[in-house]
PDB file of N, CA and C in Angstrom:
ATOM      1  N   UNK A   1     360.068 321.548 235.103  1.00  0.00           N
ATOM      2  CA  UNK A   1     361.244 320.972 235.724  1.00  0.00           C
ATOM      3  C   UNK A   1     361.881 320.006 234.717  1.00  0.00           C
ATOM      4  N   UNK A   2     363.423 320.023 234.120  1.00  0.00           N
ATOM      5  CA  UNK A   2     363.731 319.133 233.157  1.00  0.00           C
ATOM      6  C   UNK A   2     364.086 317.922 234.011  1.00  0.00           C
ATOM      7  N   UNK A   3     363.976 316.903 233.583  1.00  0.00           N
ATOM      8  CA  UNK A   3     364.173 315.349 233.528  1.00  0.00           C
ATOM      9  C   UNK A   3     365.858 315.735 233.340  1.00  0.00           C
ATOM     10  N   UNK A   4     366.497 314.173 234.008  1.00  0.00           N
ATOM     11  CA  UNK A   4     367.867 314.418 234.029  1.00  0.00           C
ATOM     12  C   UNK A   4     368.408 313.960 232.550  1.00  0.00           C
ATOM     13  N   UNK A   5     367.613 313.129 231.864  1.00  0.00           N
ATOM     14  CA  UNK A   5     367.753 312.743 230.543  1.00  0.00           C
ATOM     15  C   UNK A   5     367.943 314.088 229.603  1.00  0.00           C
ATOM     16  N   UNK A   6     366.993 314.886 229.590  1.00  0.00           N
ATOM     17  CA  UNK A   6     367.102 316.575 229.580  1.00  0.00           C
ATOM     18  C   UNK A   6     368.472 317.408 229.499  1.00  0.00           C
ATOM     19  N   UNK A   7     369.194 316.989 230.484  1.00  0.00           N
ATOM     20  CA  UNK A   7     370.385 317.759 230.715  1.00  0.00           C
ATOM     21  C   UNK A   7     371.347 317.253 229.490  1.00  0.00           C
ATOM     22  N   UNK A   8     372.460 318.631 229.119  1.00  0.00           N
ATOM     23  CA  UNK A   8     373.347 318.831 228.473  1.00  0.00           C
ATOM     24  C   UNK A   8     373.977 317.733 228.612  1.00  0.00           C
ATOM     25  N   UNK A   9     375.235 316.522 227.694  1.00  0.00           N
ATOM     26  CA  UNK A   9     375.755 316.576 228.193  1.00  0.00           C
ATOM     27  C   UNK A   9     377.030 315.860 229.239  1.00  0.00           C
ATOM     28  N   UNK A  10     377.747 317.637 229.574  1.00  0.00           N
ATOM     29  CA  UNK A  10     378.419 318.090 230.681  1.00  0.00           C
ATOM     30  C   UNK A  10     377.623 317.996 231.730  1.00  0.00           C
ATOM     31  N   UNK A  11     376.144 318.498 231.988  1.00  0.00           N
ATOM     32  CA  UNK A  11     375.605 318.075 233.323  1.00  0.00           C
ATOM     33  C   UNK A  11     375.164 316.986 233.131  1.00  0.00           C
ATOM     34  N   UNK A  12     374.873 316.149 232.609  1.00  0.00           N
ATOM     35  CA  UNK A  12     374.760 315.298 232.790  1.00  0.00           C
ATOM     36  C   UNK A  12     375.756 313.972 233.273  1.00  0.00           C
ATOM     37  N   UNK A  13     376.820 314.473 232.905  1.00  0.00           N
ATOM     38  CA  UNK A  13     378.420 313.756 233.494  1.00  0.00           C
ATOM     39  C   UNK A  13     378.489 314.097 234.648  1.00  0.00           C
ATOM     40  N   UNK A  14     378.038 315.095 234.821  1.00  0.00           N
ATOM     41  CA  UNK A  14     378.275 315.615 236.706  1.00  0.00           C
ATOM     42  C   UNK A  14     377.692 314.783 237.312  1.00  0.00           C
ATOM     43  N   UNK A  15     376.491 313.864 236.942  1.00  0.00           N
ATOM     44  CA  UNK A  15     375.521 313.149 237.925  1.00  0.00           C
ATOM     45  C   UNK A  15     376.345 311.432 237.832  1.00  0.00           C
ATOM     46  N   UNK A  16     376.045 311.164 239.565  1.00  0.00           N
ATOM     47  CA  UNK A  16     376.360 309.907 239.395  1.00  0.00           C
ATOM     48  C   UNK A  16     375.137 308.717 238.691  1.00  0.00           C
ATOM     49  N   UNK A  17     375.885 307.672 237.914  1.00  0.00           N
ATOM     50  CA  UNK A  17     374.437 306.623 237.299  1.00  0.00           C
ATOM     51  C   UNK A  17     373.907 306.588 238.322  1.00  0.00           C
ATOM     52  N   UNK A  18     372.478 306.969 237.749  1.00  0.00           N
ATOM     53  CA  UNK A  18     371.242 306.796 238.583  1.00  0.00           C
ATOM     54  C   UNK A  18     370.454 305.145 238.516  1.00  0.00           C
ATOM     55  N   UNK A  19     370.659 304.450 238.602  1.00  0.00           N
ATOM     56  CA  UNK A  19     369.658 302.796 238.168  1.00  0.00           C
ATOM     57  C   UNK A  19     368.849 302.840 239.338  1.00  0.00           C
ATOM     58  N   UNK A  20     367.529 303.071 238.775  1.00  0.00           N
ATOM     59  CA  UNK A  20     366.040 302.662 239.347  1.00  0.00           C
ATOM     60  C   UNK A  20     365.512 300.956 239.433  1.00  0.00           C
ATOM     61  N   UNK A  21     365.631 300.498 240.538  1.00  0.00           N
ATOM     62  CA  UNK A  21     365.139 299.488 240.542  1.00  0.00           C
ATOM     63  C   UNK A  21     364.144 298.941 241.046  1.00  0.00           C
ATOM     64  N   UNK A  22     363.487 299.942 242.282  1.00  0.00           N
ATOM     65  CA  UNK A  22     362.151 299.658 242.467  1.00  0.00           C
ATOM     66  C   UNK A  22     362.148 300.849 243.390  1.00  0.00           C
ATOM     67  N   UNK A  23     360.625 301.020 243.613  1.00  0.00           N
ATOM     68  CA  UNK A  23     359.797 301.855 244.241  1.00  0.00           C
ATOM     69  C   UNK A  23     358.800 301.585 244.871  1.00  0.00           C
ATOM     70  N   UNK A  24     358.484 302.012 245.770  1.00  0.00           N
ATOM     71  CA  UNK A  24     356.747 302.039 246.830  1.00  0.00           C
ATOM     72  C   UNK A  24     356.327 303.356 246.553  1.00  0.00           C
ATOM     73  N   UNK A  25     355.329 303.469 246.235  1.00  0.00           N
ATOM     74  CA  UNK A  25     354.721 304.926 246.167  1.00  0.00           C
ATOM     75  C   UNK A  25     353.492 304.111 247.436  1.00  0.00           C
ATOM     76  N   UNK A  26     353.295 305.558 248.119  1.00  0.00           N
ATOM     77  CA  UNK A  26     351.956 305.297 248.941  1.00  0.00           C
ATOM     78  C   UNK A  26     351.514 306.962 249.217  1.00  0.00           C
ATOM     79  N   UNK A  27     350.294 307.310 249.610  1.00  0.00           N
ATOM     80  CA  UNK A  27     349.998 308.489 249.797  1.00  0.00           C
ATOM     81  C   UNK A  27     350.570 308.996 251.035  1.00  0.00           C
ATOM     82  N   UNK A  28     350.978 307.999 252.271  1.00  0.00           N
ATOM     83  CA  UNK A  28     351.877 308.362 253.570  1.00  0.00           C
ATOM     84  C   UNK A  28     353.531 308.713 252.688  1.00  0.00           C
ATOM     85  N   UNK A  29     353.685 309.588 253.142  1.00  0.00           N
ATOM     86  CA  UNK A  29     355.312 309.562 252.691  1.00  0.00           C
ATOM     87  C   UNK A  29     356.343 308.976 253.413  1.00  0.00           C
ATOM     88  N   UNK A  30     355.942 308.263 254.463  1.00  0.00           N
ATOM     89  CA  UNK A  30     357.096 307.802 255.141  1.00  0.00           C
ATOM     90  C   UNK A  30     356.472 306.249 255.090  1.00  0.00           C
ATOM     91  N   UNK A  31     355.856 305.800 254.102  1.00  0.00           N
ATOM     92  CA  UNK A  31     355.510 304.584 253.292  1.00  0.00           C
ATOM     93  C   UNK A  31     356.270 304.494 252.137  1.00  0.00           C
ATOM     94  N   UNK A  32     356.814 305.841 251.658  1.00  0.00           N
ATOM     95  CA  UNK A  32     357.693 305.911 250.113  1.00  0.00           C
ATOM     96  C   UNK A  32     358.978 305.408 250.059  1.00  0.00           C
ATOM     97  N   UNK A  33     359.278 304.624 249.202  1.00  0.00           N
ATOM     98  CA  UNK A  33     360.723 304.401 248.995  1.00  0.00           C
ATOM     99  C   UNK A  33     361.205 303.946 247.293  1.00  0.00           C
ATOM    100  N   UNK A  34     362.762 304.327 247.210  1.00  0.00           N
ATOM    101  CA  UNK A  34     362.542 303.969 246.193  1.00  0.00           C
ATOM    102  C   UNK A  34     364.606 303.692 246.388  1.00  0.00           C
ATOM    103  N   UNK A  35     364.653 302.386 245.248  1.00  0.00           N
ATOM    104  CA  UNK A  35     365.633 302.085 245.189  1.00  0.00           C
ATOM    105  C   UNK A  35     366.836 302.227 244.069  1.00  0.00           C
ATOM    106  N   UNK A  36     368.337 302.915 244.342  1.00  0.00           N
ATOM    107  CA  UNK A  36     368.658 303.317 243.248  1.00  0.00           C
ATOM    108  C   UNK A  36     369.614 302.774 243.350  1.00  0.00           C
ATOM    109  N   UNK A  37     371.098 302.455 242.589  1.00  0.00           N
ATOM    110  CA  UNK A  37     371.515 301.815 242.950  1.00  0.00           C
ATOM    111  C   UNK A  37     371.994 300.811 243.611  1.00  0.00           C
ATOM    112  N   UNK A  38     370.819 300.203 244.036  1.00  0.00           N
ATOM    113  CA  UNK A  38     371.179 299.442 245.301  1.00  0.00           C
ATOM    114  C   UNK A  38     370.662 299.627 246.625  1.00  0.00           C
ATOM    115  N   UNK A  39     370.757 300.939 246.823  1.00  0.00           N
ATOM    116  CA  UNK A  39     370.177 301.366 248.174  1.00  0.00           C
ATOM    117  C   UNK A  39     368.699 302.154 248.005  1.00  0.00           C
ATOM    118  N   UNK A  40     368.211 301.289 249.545  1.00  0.00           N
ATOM    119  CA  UNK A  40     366.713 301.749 249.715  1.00  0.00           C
ATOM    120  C   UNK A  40     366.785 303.404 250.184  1.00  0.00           C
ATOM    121  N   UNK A  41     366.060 304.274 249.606  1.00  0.00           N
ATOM    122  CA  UNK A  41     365.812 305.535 250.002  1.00  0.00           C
ATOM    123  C   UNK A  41     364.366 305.977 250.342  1.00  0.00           C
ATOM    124  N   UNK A  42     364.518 307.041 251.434  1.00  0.00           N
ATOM    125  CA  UNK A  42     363.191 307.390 251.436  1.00  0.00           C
ATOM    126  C   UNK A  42     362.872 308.853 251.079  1.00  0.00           C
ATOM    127  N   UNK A  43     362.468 309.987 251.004  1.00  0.00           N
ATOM    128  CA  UNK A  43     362.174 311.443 250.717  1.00  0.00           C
ATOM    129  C   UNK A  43     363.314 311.782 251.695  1.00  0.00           C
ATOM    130  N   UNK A  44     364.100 312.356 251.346  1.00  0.00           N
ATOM    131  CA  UNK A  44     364.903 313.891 252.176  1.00  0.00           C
ATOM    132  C   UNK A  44     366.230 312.938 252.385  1.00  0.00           C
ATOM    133  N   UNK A  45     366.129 311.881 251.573  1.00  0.00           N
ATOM    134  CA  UNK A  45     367.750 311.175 251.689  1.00  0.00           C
ATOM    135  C   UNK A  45     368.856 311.559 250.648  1.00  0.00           C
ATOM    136  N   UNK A  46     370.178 311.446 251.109  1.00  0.00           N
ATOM    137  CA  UNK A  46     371.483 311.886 250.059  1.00  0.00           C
ATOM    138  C   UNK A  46     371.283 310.235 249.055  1.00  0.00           C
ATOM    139  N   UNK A  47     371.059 310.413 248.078  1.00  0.00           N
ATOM    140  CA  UNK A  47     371.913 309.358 247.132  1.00  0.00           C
ATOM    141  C   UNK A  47     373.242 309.251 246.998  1.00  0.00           C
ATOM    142  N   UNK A  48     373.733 310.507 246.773  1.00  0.00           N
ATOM    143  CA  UNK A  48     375.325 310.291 247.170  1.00  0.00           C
ATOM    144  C   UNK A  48     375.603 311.825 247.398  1.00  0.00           C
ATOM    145  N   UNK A  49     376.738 312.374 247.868  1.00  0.00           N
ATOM    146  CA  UNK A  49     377.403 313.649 247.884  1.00  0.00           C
ATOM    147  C   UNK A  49     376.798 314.556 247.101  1.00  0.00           C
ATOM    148  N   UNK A  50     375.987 315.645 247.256  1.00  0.00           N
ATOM    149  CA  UNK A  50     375.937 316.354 246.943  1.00  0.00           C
ATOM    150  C   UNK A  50     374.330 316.256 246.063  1.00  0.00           C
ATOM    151  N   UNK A  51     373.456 314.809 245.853  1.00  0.00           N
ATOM    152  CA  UNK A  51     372.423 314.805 245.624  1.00  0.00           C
ATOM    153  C   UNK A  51     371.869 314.946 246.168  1.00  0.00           C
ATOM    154  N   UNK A  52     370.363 314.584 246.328  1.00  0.00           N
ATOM    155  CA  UNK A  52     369.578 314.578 247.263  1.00  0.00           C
ATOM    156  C   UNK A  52     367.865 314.086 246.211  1.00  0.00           C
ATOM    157  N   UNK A  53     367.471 312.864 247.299  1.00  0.00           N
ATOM    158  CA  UNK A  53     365.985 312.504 246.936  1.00  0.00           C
ATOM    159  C   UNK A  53     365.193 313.283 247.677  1.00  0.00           C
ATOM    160  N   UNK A  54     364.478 314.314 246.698  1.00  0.00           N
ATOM    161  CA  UNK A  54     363.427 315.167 247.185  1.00  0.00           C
ATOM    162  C   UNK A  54     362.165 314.606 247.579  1.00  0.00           C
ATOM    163  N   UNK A  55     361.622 314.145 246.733  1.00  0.00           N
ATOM    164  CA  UNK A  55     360.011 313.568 246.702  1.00  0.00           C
ATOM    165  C   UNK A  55     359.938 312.405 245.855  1.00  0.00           C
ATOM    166  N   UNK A  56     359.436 311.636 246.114  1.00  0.00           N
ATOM    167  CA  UNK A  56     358.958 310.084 245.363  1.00  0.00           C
ATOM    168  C   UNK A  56     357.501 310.296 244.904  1.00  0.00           C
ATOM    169  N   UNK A  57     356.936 310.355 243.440  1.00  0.00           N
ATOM    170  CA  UNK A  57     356.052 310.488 242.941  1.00  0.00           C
ATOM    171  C   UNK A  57     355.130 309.500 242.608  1.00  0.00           C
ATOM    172  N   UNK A  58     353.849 308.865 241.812  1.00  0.00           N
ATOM    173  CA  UNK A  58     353.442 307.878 241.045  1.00  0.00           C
ATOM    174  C   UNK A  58     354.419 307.153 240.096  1.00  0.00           C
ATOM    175  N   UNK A  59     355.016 308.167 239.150  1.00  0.00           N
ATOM    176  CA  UNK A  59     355.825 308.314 238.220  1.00  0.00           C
ATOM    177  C   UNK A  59     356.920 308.179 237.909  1.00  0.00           C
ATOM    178  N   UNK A  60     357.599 309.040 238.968  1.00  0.00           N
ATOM    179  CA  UNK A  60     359.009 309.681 239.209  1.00  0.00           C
ATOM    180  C   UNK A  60     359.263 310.123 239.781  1.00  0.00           C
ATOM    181  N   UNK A  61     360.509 310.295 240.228  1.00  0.00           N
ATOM    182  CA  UNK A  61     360.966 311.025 241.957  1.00  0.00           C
ATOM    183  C   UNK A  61     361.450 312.218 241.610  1.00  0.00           C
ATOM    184  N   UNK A  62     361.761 313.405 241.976  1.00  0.00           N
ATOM    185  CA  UNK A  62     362.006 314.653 242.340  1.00  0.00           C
ATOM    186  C   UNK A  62     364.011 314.505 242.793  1.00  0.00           C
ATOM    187  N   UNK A  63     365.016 314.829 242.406  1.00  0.00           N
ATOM    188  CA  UNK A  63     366.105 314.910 243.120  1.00  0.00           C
ATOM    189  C   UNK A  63     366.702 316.319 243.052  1.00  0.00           C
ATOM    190  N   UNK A  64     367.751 317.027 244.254  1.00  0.00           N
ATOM    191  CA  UNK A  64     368.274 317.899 243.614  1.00  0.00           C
ATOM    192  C   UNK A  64     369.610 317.347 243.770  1.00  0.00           C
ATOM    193  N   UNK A  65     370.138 318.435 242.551  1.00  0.00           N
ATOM    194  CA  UNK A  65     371.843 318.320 242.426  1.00  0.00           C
ATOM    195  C   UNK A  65     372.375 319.888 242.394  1.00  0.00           C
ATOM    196  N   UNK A  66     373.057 320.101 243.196  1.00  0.00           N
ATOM    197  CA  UNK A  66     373.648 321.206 243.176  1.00  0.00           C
ATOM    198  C   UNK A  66     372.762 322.510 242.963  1.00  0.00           C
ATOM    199  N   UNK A  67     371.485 322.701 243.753  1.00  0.00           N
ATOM    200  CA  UNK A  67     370.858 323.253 243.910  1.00  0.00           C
ATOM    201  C   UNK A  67     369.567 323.433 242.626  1.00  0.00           C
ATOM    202  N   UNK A  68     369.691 322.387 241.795  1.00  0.00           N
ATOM    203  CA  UNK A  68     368.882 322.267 240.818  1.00  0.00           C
ATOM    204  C   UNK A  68     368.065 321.379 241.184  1.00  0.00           C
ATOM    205  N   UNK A  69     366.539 321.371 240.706  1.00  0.00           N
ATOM    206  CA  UNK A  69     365.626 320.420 240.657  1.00  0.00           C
ATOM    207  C   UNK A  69     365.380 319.798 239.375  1.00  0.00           C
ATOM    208  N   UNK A  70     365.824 319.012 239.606  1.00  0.00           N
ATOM    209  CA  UNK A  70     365.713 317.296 238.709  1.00  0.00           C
ATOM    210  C   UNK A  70     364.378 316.308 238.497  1.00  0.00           C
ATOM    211  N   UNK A  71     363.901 315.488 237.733  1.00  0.00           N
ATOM    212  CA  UNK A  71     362.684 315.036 237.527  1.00  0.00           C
ATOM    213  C   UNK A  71     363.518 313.353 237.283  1.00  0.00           C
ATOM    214  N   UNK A  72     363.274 312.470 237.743  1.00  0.00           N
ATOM    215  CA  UNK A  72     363.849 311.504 237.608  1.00  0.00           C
ATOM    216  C   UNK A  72     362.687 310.602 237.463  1.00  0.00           C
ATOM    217  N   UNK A  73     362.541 310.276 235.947  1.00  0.00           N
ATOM    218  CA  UNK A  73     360.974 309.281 235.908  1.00  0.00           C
ATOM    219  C   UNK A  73     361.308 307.694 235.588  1.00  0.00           C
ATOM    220  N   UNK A  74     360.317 307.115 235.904  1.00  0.00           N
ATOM    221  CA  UNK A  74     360.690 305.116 235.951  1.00  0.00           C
ATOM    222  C   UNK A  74     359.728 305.221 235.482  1.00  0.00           C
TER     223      UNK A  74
END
């Protein structure tokens, strides 16, 4: 799965700034959150139009964009 750093780029202009500013990882997933811009998210939330936070990892969270899977690591 490429990292969004990874992307071309043109896709990479497609994505809105992502800023990671904190996270909860826990093995409950509805203990997970992680904060990106500003706003608290949890698994299966829109970051904005057309993203989406898949999974919150140890590591790094999972997003898709436009039907792509994304690796977004802190």
């Amino acid at each position: 799965m490429p990292r969004v750093s990874d992307l071309n780029p043109t896709a990479r202009a497609a994505l809105p700034p992502l800023k990671v500013s904190g996270t909860t990882y826990a093995s409950n997933p509805a203990l997970r959150m992680l904060i990106v811009d500003g706003q608290v998210l949890q698994e299966g939330q829109d970051i904005a139009p057309g993203l989406k936070l898949e999974s919150i990892g140890p590591r790094g969270a999972v997003i898709v964009h436009q039907g792509q899977r994304l690796r977004l690591p802190y």
